[in-house]
Protein backbone atom coordinates (compact mmCIF):
# COMPACT_ATOMS: atom_id res chain seq x y z
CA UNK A 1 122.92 -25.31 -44.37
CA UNK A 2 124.57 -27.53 -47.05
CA UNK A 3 122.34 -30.05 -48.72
CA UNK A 4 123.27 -33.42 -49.74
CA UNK A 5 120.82 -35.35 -51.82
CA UNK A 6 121.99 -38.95 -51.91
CA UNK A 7 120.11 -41.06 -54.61
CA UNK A 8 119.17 -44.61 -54.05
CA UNK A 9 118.82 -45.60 -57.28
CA UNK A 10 121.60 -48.71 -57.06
CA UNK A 11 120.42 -50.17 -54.16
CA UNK A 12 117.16 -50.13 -54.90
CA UNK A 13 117.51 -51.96 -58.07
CA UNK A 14 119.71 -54.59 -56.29
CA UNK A 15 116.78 -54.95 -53.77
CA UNK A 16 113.82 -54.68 -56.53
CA UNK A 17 112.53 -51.50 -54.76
CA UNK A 18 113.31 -48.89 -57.68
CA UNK A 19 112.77 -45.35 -58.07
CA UNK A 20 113.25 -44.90 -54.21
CA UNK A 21 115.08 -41.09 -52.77
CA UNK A 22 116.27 -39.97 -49.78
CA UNK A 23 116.94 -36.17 -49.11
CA UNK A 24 120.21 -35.95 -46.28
CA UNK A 25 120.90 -32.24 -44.71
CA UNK A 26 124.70 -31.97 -43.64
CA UNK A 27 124.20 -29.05 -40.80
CA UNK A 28 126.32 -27.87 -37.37
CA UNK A 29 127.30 -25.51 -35.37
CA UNK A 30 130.99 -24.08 -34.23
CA UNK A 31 130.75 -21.83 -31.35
CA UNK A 32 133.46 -20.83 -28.58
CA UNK A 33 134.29 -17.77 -26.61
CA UNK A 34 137.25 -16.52 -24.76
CA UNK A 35 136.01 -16.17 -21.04
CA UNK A 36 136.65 -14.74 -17.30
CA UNK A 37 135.26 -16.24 -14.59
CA UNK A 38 136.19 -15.20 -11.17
CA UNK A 39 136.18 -16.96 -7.74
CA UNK A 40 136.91 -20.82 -9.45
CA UNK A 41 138.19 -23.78 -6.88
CA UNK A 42 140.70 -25.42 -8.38
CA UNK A 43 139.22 -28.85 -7.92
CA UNK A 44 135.73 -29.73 -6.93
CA UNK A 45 134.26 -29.14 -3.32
CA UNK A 46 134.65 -32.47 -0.72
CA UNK A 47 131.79 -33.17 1.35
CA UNK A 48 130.82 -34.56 4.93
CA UNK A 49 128.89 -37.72 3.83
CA UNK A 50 127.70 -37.60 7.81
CA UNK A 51 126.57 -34.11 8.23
CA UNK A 52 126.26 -32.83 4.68
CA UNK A 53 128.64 -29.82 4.68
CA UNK A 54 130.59 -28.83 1.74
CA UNK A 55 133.76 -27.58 2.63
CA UNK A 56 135.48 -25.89 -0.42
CA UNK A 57 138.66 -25.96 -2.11
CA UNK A 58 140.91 -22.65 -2.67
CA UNK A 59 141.32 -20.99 -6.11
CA UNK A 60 141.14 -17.88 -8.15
CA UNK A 61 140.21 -16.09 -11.67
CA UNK A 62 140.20 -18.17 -14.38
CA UNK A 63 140.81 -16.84 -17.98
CA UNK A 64 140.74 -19.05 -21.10
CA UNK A 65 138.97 -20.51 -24.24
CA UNK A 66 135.14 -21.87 -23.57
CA UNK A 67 134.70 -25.73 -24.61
CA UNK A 68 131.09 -26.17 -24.31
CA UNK A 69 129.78 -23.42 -26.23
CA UNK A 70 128.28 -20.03 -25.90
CA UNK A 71 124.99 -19.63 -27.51
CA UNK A 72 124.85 -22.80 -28.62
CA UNK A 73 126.70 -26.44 -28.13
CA UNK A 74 129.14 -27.30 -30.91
CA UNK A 75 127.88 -29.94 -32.69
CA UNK A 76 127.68 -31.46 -36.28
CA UNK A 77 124.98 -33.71 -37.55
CA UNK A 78 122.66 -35.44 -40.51
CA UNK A 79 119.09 -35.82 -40.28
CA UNK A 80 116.63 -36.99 -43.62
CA UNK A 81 113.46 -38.09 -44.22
CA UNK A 82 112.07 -40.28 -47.58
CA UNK A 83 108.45 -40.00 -48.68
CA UNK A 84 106.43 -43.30 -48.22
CA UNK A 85 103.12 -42.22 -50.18
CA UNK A 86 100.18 -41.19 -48.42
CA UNK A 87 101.78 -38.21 -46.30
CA UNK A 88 104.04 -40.44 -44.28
CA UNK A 89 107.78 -40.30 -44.16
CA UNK A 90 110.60 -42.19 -42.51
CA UNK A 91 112.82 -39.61 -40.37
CA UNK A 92 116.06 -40.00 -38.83
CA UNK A 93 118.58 -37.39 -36.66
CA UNK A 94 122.48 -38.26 -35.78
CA UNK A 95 123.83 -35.71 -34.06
CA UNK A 96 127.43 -35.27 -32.41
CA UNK A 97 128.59 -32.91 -30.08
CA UNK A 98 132.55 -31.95 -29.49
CA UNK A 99 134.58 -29.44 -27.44
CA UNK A 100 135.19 -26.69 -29.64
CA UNK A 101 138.71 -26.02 -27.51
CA UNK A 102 140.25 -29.69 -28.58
CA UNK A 103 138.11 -31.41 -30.98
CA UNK A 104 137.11 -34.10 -28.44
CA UNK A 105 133.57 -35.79 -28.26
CA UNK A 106 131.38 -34.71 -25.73
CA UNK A 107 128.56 -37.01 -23.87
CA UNK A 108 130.97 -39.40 -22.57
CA UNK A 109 133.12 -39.54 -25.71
CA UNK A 110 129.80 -40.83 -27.71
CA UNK A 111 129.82 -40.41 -32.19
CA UNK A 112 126.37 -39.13 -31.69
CA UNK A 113 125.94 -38.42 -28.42
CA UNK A 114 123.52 -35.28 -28.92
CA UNK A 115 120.76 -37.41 -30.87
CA UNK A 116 120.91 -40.82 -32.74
CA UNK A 117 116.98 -41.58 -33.78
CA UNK A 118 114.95 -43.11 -36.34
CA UNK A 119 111.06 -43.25 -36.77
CA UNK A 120 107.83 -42.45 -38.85
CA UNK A 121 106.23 -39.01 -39.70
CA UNK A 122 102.53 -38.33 -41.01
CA UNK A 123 101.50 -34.90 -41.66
CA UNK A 124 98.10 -35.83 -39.80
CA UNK A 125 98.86 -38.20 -36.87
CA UNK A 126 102.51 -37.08 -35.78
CA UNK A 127 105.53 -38.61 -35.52
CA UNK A 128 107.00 -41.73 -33.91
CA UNK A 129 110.62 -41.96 -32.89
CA UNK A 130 113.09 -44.65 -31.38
CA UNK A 131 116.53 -43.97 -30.20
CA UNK A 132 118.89 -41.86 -28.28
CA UNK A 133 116.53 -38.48 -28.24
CA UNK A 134 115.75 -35.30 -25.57
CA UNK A 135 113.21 -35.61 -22.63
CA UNK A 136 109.32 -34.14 -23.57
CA UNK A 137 110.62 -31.88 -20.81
CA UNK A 138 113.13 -30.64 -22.72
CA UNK A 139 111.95 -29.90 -26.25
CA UNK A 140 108.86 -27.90 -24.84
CA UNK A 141 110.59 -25.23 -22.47
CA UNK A 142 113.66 -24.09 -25.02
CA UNK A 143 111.46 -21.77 -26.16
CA UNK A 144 110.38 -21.00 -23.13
CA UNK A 145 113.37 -20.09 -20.90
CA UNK A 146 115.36 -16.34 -20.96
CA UNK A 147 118.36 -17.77 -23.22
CA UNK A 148 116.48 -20.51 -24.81
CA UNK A 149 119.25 -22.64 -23.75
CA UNK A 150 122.34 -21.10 -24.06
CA UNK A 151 124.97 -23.28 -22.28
CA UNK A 152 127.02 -20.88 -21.03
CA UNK A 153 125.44 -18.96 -18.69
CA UNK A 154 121.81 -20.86 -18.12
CA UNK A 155 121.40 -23.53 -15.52
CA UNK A 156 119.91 -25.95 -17.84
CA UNK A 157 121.15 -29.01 -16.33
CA UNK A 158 119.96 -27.73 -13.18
CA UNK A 159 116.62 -26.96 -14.60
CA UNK A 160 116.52 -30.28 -16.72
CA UNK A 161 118.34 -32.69 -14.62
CA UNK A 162 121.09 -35.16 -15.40
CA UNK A 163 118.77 -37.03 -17.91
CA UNK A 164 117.34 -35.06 -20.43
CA UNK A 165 118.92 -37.07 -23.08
CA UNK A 166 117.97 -40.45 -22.90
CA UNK A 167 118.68 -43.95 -24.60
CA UNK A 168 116.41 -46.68 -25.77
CA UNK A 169 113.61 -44.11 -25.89
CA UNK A 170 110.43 -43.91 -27.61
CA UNK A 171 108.88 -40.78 -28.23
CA UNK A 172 105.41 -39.34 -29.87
CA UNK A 173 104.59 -35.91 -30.94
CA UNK A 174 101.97 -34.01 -32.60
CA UNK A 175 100.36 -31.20 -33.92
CA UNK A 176 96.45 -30.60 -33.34
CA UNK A 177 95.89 -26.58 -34.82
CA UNK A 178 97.49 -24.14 -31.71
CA UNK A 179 97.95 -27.35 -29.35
CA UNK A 180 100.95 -29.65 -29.65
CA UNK A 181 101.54 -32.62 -26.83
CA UNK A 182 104.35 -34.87 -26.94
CA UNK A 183 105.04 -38.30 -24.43
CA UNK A 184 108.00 -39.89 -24.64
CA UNK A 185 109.18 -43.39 -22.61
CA UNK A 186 113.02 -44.85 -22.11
CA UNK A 187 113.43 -48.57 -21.35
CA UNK A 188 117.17 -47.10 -19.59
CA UNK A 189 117.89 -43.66 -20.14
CA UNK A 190 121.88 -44.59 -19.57
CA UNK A 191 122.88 -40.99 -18.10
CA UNK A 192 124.94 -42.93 -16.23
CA UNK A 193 127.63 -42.41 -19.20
CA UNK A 194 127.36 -38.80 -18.61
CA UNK A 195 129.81 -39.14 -15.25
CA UNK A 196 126.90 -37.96 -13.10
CA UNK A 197 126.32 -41.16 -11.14
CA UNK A 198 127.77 -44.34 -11.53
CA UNK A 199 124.04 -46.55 -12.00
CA UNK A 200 123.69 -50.14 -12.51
CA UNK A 201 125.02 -51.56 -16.02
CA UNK A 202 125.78 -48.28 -17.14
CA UNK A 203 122.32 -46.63 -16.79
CA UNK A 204 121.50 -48.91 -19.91
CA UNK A 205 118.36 -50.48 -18.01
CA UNK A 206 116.44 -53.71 -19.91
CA UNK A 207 117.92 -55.79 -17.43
CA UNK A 208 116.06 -59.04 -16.57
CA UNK A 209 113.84 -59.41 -13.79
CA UNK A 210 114.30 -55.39 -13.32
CA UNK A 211 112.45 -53.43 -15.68
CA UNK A 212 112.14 -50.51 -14.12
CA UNK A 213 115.57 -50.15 -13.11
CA UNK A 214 117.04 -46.86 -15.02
CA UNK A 215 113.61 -46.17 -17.18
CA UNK A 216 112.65 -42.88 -17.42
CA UNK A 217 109.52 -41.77 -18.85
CA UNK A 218 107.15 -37.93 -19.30
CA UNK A 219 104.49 -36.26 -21.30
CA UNK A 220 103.86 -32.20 -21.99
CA UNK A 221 101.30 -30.02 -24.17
CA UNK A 222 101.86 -26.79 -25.01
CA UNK A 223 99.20 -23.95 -26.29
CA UNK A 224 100.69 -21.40 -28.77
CA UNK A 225 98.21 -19.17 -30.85
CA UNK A 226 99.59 -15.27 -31.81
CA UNK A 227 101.81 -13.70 -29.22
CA UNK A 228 100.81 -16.02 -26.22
CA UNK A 229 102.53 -19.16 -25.52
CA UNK A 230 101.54 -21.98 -22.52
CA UNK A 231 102.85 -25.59 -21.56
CA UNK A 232 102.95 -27.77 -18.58
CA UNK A 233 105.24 -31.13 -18.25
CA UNK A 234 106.06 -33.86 -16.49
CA UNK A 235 109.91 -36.00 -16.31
CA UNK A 236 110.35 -38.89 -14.11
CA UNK A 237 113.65 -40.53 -13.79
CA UNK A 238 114.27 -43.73 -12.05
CA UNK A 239 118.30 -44.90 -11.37
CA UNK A 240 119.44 -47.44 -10.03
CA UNK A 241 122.95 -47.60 -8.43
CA UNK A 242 122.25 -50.74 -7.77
CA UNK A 243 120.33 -53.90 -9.68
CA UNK A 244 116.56 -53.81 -8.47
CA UNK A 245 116.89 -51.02 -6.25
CA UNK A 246 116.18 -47.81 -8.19
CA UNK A 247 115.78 -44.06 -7.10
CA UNK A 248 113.36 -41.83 -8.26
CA UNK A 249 113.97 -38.15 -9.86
CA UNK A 250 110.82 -36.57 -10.84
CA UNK A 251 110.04 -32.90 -12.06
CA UNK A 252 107.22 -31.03 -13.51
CA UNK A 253 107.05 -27.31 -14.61
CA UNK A 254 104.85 -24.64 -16.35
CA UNK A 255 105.94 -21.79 -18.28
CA UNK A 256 103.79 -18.51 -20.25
CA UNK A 257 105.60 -16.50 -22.91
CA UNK A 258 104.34 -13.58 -24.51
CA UNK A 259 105.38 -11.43 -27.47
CA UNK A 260 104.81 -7.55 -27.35
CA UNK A 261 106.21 -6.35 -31.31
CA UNK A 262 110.39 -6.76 -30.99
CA UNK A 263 109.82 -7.99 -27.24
CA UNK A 264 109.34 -11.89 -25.93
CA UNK A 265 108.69 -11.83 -22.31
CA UNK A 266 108.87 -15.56 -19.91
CA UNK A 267 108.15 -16.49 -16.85
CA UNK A 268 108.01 -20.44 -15.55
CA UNK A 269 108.08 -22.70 -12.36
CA UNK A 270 109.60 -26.05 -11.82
CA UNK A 271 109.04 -28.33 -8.86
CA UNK A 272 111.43 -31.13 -8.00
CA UNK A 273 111.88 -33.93 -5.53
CA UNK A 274 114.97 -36.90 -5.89
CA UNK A 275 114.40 -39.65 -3.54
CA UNK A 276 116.82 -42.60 -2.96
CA UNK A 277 115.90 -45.90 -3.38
CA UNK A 278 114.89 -46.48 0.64
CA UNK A 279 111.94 -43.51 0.02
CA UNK A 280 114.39 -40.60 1.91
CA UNK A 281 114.18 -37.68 0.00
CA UNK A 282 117.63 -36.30 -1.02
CA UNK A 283 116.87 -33.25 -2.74
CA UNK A 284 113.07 -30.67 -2.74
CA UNK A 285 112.93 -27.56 -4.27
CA UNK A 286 111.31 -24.77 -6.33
CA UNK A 287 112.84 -23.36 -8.99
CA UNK A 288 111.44 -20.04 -10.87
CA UNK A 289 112.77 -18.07 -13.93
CA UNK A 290 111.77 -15.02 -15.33
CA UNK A 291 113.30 -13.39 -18.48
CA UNK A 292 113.30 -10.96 -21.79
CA UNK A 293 114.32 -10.74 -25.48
CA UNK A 294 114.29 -7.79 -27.22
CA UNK A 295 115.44 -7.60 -31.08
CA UNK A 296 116.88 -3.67 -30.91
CA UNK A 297 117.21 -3.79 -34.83
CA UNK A 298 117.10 -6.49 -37.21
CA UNK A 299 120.75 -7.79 -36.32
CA UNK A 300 120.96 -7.02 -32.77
CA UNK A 301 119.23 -9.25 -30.31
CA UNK A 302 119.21 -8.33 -26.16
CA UNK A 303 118.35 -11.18 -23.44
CA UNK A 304 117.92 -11.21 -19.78
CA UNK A 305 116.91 -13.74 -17.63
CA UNK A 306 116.81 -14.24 -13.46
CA UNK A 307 116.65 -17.89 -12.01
CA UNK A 308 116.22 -18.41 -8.52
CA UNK A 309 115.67 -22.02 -6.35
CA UNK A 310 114.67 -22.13 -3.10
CA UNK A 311 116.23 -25.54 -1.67
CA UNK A 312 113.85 -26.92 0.85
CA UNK A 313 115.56 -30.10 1.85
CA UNK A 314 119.56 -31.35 0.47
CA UNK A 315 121.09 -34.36 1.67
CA UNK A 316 124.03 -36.28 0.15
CA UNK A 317 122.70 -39.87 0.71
CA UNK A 318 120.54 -41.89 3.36
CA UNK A 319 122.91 -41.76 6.23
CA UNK A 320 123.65 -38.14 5.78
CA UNK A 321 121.78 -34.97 7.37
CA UNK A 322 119.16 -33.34 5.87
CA UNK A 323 120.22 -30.09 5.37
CA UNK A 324 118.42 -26.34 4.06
CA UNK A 325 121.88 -23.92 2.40
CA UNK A 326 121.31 -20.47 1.16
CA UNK A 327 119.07 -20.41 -1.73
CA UNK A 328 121.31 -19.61 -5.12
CA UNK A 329 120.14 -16.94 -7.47
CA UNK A 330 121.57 -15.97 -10.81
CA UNK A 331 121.27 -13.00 -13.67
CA UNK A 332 122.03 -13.65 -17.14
CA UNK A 333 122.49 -11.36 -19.77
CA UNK A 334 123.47 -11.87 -23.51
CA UNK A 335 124.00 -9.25 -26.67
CA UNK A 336 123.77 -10.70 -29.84
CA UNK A 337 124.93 -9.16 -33.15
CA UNK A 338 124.56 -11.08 -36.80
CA UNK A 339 126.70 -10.53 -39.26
CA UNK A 340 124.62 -12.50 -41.17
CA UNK A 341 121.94 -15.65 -41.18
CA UNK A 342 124.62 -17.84 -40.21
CA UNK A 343 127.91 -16.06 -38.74
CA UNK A 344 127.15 -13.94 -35.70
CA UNK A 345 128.93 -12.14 -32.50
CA UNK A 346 127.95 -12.46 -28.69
CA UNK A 347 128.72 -10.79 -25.29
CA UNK A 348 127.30 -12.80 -22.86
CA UNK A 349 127.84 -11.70 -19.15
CA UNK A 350 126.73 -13.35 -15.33
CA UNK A 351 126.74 -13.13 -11.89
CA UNK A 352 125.39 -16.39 -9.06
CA UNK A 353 125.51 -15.81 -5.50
CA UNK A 354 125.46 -18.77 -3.13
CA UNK A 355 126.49 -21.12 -5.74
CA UNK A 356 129.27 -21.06 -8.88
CA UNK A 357 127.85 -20.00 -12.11
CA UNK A 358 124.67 -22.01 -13.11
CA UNK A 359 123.97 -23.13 -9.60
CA UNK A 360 127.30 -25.41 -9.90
CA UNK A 361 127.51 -27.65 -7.02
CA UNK A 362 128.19 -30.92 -5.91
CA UNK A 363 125.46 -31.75 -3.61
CA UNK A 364 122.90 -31.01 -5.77
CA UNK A 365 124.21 -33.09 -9.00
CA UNK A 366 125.07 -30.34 -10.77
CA UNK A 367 129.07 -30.27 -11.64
CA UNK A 368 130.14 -27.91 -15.17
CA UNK A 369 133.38 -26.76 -13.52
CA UNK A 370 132.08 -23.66 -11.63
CA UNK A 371 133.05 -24.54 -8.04
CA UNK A 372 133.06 -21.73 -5.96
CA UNK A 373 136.31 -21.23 -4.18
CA UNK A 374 137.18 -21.49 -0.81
CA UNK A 375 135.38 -18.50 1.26
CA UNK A 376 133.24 -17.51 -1.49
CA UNK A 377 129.94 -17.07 -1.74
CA UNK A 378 129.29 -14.99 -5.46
CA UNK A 379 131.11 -16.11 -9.09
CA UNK A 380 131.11 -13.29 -11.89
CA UNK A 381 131.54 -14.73 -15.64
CA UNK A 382 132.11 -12.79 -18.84
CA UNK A 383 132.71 -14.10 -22.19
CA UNK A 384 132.91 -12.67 -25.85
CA UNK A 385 132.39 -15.32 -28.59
CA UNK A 386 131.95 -15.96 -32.45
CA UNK A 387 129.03 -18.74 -33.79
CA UNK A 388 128.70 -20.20 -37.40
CA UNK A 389 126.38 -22.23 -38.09
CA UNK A 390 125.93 -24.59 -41.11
């Protein structure tokens, strides 16, 4: 990473505070890949609002240049911190993601869509955050998951849900020896500007009279000491399509990892349940994921990972049927070779059946352009990519 270190000498002798410094990291990553994906509708699945079936749209291969990233999201950012005396610092992250295939922002078209935060640090009692920042949920099960997050080929939206970046959020975490916990609350979590669901004022939330409309709020702890690893979390999610009338999305999951020399082995569970605003439940299920990472020498790094749901109960919306579809599976696999700390080479390669490629599909929320086409029920995806990182 590049280092900036940005004095603020001037302006702290304009403002009588003298002698102040703030270190600034410059840091981001450029990743794409040229990929195959077979089996792809050419435009996204209609549905029977009355009886819930999906009926899908025709298609074929599709062969071209990846836009979201590989291994990682392409994204560039700053993030510093100044010393305050007395082990406490002020902190602060702006991250912004793009489309590595035509420059464009990502998160709705957002400067710092990834991350935009500022807070307090102590090196005893944790650190306090306010801003645009990642669910609890989130930040506790990357390490946790069989491609720790890769957004090619792991269903982490699906895993995650649509909000696991939120605004106007508050967030603590700490450190306490092998335990860490973190709890985090959003006054309007505004995922609304993601194109998922069109919510009331734009998902922002604080709206008079309405406070809950759009908040989002969730707590984890994890246990890591030598080569075992535990946590357990919580996400709740309340939109509101319309003022004073909002949903509820909640999840909560446990995961184990466990390091054997060059190996990492995990395993975790995640139970979910989206309810509309009248109390019918639109979506129940269980979702499980098992997975491996194995470093094969020093440069080259092997992971596998299987994810499975089991869809209990789907409906579109209140006046639709509830129905129970074939339960989607998927296999993941990704080779990794490092040229060096920061440039490295990838082969990532996947296979769903009954759903597109990361459980893509419309009923359940999930939409990243893997529709399965008409008369399909499998989607094979293949990509080799380059990642710098800086």
């Amino acid at each position: 990473m590049k280092k900036v270190s940005v004095l603020l000498a001037a302006c702290g002798a304009a403002s009588g505070a003298a002698n102040a410094q703030s270190g600034v990291t410059l840091y981001g990553v450029v990743d794409t890949a040229v990929e195959f994906v077979s089996h792809v509708a050419s435009s996204p699945p209609t549905i029977n609002t009355a009886t819930g079936q999906v009926t899908q749209r025709p298609g074929g291969n599709r062969f071209g240049l990846v836009s979201t990233g590989g291994l990682s999201g392409p994204r560039w950012g700053l993030r510093g911190s100044e010393s305050l005396g007395n082990e406490l610092n002020a902190v602060f992250t702006l991250e912004s993601g793009f489309s590595q295939d035509d420059g464009k922002s990502s998160q709705g078209g957002r400067l710092f869509g990834r991350q935009a935060f500022v807070g307090l640090q102590h090196r005893d009692y944790g650190t306090l955050t306010f801003g645009r920042q990642y669910s609890s949920m989130f930040d506790v099960l990357a390490n946790f998951t069989p491609l720790t997050y890769a957004p090619l080929y792991e269903p982490l939206t699906y895993l995650l849900g649509a909000a696991f970046r939120q605004d106007n959020a508050i967030k603590y975490s700490a450190k306490f020896g092998p335990l860490s916990a973190q709890a985090h609350f959003s006054f309007g979590a505004g995922a609304g500007a993601l194109g998922v669901t069109p919510l009331a004022g734009g998902g922002v939330g604080e709206t008079p009279g309405h406070f809950r409309d759009n908040t989002a709020y969730g707590a984890a702890l994890t246990y890591a000491s030598g080569p075992f690893g535990v946590t357990a979390t919580y996400d709740q999610w309340n939109p509101a399509v319309t003022v004073g009338d909002p949903a509820r999305a909640r999840k909560a999951a446990a995961a184990v990892s466990y390091t054997i020399g060059p190996a990492k082995l995990v395993a975790g569970y995640r139970w979910g349940q989206t309810e509309s605003s009248p109390g019918n439940t639109l979506l129940r299920d269980d979702f499980y994921w098992l997975g491996a990472n194995y470093k094969v020498t020093p440069a080259l790094q092997l992971q596998v990972g299987y994810y499975y749901d089991n869809l209990k109960v789907l409906r579109v919306d209140d006046t639709s049927a509830a129905t129970n579809p074939a339960n989607p599976w998927q296999v993941s696999f990704n080779a990794d070779y490092s040229f060096s700390k920061r440039t490295d080479v990838y082969l990532s390669i996947a296979y769903a059946r009954n759903s597109g490629l990361n459980f893509d599909s419309s009923p359940t929320g999930v939409s990243s352009g893997y529709h399965l086409a008409q008369g399909s029920i499998s989607q094979f995806g293949t990509a080799v990519g380059i990642r710098h990182r800086f």
